[in-house]
Protein backbone atom coordinates (compact mmCIF):
# COMPACT_ATOMS: atom_id res chain seq x y z
CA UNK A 1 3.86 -24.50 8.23
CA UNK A 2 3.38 -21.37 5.70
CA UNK A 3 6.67 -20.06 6.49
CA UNK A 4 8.26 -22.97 5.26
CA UNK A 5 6.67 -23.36 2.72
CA UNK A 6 7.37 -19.62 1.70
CA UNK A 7 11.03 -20.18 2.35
CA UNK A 8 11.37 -23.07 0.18
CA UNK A 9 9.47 -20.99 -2.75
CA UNK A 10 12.11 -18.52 -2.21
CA UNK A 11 15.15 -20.70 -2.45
CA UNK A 12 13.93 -21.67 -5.73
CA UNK A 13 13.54 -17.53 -7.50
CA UNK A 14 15.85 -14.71 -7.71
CA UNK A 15 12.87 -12.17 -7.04
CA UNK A 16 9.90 -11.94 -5.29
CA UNK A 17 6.56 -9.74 -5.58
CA UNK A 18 5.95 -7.31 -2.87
CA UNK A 19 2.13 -6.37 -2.07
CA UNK A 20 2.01 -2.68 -0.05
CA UNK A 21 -0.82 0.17 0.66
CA UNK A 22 -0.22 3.32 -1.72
CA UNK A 23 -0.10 5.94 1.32
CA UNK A 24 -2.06 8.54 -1.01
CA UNK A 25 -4.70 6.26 -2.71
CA UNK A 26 -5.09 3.59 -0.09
CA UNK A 27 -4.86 0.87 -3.27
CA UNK A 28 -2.82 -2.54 -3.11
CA UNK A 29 0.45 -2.39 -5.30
CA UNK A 30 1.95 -4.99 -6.57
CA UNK A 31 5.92 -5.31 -8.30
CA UNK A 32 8.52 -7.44 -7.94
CA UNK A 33 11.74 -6.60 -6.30
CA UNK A 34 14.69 -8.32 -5.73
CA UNK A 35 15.33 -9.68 -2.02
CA UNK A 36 18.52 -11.00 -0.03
CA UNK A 37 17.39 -13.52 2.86
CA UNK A 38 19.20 -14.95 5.86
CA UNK A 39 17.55 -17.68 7.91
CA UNK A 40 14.02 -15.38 8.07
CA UNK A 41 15.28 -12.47 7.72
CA UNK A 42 14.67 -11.06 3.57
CA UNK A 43 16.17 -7.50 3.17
CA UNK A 44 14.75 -5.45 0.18
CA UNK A 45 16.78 -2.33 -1.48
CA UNK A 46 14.52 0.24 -3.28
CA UNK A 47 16.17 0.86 -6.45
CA UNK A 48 16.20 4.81 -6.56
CA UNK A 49 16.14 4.20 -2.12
CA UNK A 50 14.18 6.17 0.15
CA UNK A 51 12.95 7.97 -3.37
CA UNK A 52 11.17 4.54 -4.13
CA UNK A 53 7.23 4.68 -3.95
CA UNK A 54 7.01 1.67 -2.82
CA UNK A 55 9.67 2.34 0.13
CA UNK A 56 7.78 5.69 1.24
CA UNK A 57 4.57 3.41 1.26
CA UNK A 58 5.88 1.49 3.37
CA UNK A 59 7.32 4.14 5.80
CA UNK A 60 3.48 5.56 5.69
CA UNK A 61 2.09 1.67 6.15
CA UNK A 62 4.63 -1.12 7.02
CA UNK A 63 1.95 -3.61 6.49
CA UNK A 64 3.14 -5.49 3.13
CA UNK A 65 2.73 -8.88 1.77
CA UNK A 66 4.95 -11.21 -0.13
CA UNK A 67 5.05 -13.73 -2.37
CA UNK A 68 7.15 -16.54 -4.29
CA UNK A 69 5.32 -18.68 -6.52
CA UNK A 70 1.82 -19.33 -5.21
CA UNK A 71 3.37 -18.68 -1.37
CA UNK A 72 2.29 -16.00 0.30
CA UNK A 73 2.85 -14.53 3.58
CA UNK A 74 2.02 -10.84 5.67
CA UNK A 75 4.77 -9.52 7.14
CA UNK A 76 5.50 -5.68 8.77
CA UNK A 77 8.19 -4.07 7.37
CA UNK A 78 11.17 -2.34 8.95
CA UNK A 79 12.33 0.54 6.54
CA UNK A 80 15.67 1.99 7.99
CA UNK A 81 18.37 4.46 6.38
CA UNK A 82 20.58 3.79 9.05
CA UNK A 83 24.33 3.89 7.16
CA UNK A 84 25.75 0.49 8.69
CA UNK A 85 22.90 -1.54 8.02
CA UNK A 86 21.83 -0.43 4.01
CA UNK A 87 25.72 -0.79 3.88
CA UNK A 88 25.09 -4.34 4.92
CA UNK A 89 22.58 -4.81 2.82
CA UNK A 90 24.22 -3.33 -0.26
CA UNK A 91 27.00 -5.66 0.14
CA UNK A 92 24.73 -9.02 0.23
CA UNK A 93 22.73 -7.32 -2.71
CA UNK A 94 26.09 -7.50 -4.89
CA UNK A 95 27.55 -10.96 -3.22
CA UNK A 96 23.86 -12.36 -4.87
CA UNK A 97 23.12 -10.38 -8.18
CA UNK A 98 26.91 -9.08 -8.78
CA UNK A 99 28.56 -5.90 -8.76
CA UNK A 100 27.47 -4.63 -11.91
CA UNK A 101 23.86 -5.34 -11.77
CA UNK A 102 23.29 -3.00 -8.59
CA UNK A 103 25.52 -0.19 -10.43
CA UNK A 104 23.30 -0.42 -13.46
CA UNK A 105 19.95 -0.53 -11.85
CA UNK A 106 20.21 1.06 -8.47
CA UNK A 107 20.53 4.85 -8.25
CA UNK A 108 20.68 5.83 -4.70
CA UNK A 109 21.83 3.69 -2.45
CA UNK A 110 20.38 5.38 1.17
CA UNK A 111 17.91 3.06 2.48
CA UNK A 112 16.62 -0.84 2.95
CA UNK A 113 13.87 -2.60 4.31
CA UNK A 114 14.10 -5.95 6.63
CA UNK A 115 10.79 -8.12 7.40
CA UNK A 116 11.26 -10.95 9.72
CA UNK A 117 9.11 -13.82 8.88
């Protein structure tokens, strides 16, 4: 099954590339993000949040594709700024990649995205 396969790929990397429509030009975008998973659930944080391009292409289009190594799979994104759950998120962010790292390389901390595989 490709979803296995994908979650395998993912055990094995501490980042991922995300694939999503640019809501102006319509053109694929590609960059790699960091990612949290539990079971098949993989939150993303947008490192300057709901300021991210990325993150307001993905409000526009929730369409997006991942991948981990040569796995790839199409998922529909679920942007939310709800408090409680980028809280969440925030806190498995820093639990993975440490304290520190999200200080020094997130700047706004007001929105996450969960895709279900």
């Amino acid at each position: 099954m490709q979803v296995d396969e994908f979650l395998k790929a993912l055990a094995r990397t501490s980042e991922l590339e995300i694939t999503v429509v640019g809501r102006r030009s319509g053109r694929r975008v590609t960059l790699p993000v960091w990612f949290v998973s539990e079971g098949r659930r993989i939150y993303l944080l947008p490192v300057m949040g709901s300021e991210t391009n990325w993150y307001k292409n993905v409000l526009s289009n929730p369409s997006m594709e991942l991948s981990a190594g040569r796995h790839r799979v199409s998922v529909t994104a679920k942007p939310t700024s709800e408090r409680e759950s980028v809280e969440r998120v925030i806190e498995m962010f820093k639990r993975k990649y440490g304290e520190s790292s999200i200080k020094r390389y997130y700047s706004k901390l007001d929105a996450c995205v969960e895709v279900t595989l």
